[in-house]
PDB file of N, CA and C in Angstrom:
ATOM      1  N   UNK A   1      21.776   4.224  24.426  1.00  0.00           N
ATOM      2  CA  UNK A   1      21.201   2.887  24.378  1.00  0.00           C
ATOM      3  C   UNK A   1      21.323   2.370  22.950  1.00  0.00           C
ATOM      4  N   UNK A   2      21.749   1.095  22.810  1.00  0.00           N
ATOM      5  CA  UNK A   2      21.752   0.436  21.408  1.00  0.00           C
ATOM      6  C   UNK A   2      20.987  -0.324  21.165  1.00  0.00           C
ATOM      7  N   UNK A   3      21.090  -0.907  19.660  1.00  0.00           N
ATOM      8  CA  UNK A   3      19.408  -1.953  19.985  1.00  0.00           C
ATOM      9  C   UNK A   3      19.578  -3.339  20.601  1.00  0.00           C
ATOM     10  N   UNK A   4      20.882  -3.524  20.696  1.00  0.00           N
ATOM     11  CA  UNK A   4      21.000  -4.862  21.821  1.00  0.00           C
ATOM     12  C   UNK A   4      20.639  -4.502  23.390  1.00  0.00           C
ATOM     13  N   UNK A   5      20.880  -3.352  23.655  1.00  0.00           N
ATOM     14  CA  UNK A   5      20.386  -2.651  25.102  1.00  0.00           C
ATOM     15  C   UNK A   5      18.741  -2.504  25.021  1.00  0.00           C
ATOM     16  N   UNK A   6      18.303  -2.354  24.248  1.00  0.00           N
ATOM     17  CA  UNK A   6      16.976  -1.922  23.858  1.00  0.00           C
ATOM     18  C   UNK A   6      15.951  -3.752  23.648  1.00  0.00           C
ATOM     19  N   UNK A   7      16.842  -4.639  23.062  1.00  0.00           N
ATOM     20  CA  UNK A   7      16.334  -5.807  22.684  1.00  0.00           C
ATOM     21  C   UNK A   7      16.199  -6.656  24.259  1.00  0.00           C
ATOM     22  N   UNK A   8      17.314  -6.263  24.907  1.00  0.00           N
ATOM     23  CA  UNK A   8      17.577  -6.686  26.660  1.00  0.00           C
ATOM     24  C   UNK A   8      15.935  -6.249  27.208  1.00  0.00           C
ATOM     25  N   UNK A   9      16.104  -4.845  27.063  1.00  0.00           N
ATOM     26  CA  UNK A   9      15.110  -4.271  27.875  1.00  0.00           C
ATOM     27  C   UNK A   9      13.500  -4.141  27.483  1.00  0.00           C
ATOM     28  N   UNK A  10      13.493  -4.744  26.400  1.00  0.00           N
ATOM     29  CA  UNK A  10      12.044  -5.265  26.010  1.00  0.00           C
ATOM     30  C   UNK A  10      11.910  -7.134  26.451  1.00  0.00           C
ATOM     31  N   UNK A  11      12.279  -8.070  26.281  1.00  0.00           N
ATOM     32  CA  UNK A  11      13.154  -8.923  27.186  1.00  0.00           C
ATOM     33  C   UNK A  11      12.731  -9.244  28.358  1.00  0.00           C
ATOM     34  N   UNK A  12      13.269  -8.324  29.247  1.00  0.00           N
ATOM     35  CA  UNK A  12      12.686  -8.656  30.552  1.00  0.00           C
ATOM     36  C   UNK A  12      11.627  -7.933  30.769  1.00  0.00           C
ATOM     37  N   UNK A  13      11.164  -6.726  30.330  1.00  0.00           N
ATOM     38  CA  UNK A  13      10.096  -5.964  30.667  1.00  0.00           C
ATOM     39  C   UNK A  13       8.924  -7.163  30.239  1.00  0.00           C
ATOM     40  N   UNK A  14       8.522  -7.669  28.953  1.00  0.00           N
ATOM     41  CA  UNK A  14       7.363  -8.350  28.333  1.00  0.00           C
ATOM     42  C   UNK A  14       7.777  -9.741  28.802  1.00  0.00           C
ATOM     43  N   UNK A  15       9.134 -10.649  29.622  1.00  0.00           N
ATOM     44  CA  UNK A  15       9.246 -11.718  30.016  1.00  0.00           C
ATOM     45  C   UNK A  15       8.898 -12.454  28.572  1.00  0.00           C
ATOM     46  N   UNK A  16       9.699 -11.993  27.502  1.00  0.00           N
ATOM     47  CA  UNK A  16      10.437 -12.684  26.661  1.00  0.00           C
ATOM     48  C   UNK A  16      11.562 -13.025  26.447  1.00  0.00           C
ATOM     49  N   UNK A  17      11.786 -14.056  25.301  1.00  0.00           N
ATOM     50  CA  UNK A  17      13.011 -14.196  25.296  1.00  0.00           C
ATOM     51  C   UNK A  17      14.347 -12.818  24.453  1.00  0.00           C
ATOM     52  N   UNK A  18      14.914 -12.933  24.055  1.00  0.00           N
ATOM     53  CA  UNK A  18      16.282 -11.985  23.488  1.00  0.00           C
ATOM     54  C   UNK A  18      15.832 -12.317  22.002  1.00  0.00           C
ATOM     55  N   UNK A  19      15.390 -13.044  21.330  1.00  0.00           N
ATOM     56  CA  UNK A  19      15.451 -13.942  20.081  1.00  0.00           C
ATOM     57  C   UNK A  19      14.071 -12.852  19.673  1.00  0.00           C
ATOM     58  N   UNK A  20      13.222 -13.627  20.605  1.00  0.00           N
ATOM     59  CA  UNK A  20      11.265 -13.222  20.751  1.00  0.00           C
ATOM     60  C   UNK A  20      11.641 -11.552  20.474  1.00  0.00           C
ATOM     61  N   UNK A  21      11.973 -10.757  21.547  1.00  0.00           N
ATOM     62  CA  UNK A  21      11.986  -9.496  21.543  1.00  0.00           C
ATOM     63  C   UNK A  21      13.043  -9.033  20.312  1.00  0.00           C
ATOM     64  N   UNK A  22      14.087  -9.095  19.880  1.00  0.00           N
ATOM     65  CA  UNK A  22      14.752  -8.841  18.526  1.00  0.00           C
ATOM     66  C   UNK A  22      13.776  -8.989  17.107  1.00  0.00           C
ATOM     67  N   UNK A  23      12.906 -10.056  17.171  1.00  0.00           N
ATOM     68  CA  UNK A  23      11.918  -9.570  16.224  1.00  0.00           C
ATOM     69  C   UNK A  23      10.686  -9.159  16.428  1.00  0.00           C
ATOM     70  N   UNK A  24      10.486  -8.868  17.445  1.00  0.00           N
ATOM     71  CA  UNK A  24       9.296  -7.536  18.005  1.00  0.00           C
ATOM     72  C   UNK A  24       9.795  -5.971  17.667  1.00  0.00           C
ATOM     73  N   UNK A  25      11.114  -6.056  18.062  1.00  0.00           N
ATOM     74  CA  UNK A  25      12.275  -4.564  17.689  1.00  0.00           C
ATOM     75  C   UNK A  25      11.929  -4.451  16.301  1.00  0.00           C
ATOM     76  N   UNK A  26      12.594  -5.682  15.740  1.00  0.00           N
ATOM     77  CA  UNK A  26      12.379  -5.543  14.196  1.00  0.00           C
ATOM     78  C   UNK A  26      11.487  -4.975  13.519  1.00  0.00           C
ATOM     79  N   UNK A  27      10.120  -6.059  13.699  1.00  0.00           N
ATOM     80  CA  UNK A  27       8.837  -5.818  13.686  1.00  0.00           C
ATOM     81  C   UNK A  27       8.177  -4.236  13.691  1.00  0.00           C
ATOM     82  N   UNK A  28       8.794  -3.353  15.138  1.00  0.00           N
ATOM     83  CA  UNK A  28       8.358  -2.344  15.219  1.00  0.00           C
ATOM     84  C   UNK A  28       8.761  -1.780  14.076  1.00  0.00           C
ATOM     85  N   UNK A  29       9.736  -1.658  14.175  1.00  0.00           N
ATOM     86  CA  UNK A  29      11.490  -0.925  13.163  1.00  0.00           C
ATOM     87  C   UNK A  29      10.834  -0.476  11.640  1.00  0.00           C
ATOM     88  N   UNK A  30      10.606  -1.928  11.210  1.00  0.00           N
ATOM     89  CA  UNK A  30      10.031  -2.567   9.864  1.00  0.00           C
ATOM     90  C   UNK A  30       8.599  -1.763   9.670  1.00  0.00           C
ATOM     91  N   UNK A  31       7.814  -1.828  10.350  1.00  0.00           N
ATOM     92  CA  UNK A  31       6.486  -0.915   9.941  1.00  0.00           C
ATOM     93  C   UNK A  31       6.754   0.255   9.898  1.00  0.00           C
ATOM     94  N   UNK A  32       7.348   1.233  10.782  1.00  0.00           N
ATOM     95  CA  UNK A  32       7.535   1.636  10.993  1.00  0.00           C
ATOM     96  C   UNK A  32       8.330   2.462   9.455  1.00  0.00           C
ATOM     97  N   UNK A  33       9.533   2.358   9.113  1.00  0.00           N
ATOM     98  CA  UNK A  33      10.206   2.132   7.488  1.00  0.00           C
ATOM     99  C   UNK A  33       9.305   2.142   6.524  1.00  0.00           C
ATOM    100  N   UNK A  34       8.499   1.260   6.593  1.00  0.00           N
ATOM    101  CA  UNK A  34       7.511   1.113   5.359  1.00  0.00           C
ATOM    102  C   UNK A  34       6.133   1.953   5.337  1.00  0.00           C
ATOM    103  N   UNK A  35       5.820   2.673   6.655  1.00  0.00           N
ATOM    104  CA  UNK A  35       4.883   3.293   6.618  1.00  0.00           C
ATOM    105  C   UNK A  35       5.634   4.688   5.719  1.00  0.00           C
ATOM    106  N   UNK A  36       7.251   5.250   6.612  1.00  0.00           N
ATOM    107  CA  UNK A  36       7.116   6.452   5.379  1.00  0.00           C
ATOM    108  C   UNK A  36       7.535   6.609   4.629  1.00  0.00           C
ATOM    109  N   UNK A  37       8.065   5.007   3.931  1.00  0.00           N
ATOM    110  CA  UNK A  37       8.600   5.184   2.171  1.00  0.00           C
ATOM    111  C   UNK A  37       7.546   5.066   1.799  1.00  0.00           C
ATOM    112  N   UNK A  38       6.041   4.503   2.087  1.00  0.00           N
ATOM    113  CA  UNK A  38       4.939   5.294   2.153  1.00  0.00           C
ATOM    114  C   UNK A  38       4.213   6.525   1.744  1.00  0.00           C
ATOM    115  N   UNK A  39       5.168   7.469   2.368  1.00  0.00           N
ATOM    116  CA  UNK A  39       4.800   8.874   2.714  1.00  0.00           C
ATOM    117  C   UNK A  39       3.763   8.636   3.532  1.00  0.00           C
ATOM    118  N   UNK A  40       3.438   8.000   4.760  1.00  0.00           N
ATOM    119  CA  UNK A  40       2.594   7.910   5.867  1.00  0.00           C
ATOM    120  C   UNK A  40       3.197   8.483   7.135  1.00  0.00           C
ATOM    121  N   UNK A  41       2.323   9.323   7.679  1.00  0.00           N
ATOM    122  CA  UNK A  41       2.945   9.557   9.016  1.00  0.00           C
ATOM    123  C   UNK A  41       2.554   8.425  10.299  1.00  0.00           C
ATOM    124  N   UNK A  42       3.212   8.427  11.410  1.00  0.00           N
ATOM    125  CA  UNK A  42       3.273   6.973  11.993  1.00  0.00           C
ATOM    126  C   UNK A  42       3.193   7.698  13.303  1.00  0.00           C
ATOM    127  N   UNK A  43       2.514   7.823  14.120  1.00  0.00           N
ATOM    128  CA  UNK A  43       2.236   8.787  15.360  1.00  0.00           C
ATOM    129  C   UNK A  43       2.318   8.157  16.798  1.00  0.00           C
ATOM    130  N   UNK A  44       2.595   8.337  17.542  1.00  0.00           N
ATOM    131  CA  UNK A  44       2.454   6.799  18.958  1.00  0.00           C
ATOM    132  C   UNK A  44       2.128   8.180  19.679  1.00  0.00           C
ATOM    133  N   UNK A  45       1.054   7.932  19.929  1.00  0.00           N
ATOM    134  CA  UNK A  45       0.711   8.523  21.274  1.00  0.00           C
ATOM    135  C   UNK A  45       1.662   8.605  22.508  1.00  0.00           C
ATOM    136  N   UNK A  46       1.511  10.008  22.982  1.00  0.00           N
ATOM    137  CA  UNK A  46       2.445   9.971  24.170  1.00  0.00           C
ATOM    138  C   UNK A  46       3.980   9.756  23.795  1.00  0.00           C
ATOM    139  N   UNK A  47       4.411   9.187  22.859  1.00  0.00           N
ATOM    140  CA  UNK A  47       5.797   9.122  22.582  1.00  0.00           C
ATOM    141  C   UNK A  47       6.069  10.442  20.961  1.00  0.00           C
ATOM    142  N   UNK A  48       5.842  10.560  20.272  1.00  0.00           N
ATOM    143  CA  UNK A  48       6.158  11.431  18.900  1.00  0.00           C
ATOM    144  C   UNK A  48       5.671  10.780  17.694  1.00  0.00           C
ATOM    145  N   UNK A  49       6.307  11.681  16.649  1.00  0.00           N
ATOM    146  CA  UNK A  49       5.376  11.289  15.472  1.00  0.00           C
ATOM    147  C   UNK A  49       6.265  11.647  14.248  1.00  0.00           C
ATOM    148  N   UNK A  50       6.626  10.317  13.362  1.00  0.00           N
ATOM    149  CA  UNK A  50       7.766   9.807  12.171  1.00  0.00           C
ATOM    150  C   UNK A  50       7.312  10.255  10.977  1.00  0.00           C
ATOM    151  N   UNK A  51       7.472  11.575  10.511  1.00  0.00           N
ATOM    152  CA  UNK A  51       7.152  11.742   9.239  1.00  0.00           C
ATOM    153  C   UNK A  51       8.266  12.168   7.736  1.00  0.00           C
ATOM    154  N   UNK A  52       7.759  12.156   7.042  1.00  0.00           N
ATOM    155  CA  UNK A  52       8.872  12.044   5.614  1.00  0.00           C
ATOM    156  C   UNK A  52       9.143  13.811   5.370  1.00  0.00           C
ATOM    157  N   UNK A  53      10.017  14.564   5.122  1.00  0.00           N
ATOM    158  CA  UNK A  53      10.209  16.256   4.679  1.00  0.00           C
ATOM    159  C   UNK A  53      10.690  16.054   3.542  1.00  0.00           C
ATOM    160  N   UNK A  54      10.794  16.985   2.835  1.00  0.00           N
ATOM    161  CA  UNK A  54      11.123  17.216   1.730  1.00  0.00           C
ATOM    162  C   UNK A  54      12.322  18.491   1.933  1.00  0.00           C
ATOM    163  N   UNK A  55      13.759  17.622   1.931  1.00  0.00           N
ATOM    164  CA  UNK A  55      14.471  18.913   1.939  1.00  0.00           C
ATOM    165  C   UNK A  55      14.657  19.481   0.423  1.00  0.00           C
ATOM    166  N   UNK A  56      14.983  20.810   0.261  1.00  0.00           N
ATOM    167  CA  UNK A  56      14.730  21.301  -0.883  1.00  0.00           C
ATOM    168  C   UNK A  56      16.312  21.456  -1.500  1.00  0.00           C
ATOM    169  N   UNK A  57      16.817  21.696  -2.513  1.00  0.00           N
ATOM    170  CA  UNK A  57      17.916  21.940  -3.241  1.00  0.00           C
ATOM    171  C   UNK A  57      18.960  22.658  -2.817  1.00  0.00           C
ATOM    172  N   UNK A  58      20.332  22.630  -2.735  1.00  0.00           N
ATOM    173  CA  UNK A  58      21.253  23.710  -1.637  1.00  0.00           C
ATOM    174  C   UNK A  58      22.340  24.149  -2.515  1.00  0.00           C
ATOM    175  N   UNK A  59      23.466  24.672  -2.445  1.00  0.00           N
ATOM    176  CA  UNK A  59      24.380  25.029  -2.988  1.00  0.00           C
ATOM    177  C   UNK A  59      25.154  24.794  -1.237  1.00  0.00           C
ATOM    178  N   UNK A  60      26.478  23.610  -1.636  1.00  0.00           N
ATOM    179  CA  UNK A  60      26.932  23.390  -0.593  1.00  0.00           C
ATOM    180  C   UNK A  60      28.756  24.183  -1.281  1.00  0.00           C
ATOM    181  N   UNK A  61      29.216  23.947   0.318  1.00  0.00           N
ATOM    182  CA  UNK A  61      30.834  23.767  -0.118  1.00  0.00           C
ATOM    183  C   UNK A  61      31.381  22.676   0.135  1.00  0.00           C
ATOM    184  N   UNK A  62      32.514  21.616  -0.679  1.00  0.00           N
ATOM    185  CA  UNK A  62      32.691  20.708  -0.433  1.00  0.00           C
ATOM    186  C   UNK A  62      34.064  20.612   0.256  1.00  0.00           C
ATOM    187  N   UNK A  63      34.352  20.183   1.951  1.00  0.00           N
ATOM    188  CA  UNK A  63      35.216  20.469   2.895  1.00  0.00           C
ATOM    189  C   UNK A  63      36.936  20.338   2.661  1.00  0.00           C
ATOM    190  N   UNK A  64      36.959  19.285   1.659  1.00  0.00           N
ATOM    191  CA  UNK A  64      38.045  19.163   0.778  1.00  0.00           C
ATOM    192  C   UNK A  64      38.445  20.086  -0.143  1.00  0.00           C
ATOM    193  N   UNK A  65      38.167  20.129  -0.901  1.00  0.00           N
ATOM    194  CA  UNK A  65      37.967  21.024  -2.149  1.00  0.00           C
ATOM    195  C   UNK A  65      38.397  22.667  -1.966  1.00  0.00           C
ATOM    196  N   UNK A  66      36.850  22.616  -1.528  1.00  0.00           N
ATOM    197  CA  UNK A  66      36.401  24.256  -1.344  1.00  0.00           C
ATOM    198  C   UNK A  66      35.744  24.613  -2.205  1.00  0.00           C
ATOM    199  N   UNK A  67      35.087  23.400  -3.364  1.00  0.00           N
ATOM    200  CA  UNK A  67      34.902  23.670  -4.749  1.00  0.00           C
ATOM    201  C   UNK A  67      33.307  23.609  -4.302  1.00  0.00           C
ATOM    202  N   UNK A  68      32.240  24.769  -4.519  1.00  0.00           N
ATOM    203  CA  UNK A  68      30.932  24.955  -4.470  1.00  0.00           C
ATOM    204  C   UNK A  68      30.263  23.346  -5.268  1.00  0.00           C
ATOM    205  N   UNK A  69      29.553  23.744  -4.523  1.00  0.00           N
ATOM    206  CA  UNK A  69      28.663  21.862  -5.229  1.00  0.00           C
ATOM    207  C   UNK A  69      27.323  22.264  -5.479  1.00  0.00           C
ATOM    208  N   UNK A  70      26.330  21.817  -6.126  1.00  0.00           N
ATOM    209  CA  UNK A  70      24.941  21.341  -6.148  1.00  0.00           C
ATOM    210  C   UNK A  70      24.239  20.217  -5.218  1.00  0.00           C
ATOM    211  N   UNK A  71      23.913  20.070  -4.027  1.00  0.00           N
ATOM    212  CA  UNK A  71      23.024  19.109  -3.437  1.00  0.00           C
ATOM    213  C   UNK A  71      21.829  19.032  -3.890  1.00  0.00           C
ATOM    214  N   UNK A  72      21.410  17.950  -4.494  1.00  0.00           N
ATOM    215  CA  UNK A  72      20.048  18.042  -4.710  1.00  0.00           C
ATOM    216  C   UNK A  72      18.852  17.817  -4.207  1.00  0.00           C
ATOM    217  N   UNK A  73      17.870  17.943  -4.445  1.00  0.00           N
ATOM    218  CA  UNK A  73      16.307  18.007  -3.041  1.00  0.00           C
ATOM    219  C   UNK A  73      16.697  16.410  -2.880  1.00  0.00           C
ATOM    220  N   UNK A  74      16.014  16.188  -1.740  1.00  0.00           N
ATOM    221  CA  UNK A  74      15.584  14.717  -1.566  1.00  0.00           C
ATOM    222  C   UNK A  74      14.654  14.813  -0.136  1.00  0.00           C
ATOM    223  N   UNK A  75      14.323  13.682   0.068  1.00  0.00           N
ATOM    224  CA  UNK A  75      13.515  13.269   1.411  1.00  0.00           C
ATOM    225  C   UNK A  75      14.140  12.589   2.287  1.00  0.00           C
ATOM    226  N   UNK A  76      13.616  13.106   3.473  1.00  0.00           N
ATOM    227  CA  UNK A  76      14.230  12.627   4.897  1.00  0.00           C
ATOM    228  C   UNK A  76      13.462  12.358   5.959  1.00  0.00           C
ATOM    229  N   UNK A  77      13.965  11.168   6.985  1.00  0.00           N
ATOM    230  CA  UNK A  77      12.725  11.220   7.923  1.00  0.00           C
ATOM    231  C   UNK A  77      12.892  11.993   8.965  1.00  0.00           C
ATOM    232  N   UNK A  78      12.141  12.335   9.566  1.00  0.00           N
ATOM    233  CA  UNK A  78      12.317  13.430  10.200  1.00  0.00           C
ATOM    234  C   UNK A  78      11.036  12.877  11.546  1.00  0.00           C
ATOM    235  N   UNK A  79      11.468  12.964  13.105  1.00  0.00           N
ATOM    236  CA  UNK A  79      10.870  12.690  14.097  1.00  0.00           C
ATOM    237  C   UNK A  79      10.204  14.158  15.124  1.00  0.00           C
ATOM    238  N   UNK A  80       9.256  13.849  15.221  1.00  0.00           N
ATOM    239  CA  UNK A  80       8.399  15.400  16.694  1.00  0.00           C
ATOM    240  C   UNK A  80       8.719  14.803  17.430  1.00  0.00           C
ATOM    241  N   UNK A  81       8.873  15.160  18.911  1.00  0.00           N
ATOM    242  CA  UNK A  81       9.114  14.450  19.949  1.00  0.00           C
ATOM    243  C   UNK A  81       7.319  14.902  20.338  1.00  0.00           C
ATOM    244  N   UNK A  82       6.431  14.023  21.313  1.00  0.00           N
ATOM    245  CA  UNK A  82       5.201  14.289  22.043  1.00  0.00           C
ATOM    246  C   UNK A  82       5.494  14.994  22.871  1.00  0.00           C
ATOM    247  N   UNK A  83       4.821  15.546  23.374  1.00  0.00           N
ATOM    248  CA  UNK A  83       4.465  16.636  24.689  1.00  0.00           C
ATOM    249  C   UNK A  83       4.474  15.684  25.845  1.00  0.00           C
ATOM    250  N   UNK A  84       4.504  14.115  26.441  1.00  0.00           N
ATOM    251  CA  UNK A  84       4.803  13.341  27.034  1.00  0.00           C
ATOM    252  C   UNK A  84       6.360  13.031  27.453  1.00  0.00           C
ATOM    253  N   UNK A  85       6.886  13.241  25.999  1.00  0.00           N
ATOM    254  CA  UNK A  85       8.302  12.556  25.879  1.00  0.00           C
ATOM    255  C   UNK A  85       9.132  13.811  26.490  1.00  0.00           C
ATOM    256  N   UNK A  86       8.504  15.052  25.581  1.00  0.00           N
ATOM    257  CA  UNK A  86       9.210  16.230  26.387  1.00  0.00           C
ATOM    258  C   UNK A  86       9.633  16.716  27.229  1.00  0.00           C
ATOM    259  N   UNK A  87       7.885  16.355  28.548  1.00  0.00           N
ATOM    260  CA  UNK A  87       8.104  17.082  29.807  1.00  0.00           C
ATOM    261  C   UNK A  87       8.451  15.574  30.661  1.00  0.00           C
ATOM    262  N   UNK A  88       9.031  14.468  30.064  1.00  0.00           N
ATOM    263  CA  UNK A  88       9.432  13.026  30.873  1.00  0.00           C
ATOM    264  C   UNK A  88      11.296  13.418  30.791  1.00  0.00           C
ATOM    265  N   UNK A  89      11.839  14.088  29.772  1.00  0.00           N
ATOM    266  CA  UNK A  89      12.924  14.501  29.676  1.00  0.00           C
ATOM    267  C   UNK A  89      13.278  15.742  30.175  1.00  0.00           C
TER     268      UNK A  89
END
């Protein structure tokens, strides 16, 4: 599903328009972003829960090369799926 499939299907579900529901998507999208540059976790019941990790420092190989690299730590978002979403899949 893409977010034009996704913008459709909020759309007719809430009997909005395509325009209306694209910035409801947004809307979600957007809080959602800003809660975990944040560092907030963002939880929806019944669906999972959006939080920030901290991956830590690596020693990679680079696929070209072959020449060992340094990756350095950074943060990532990282999603749980709920115990809803789980046993619905």
């Amino acid at each position: 599903m893409t977010k034009k499939d996704l913008v459709a299907h909020v759309a007719s579900e809430a009997g909005l328009t395509k325009k209306q529901a694209g910035m409801a998507v947004d809307s979600v999208f957007g809080g959602i972003k800003k809660a975990l540059k944040k560092g907030s976790k963002v939880g929806l019941v019944g669906f999972g829960t959006f939080s920030v990790k901290q991956r830590k420092a690596r020693v990679g190989v680079h696929p070209r090369t072959q020449k060992r690299m340094q990756y350095p730590a950074k943060k990532v978002p990282y999603f749980k799926p709920g115990k809803a979403l789980k046993d619905g899949v």
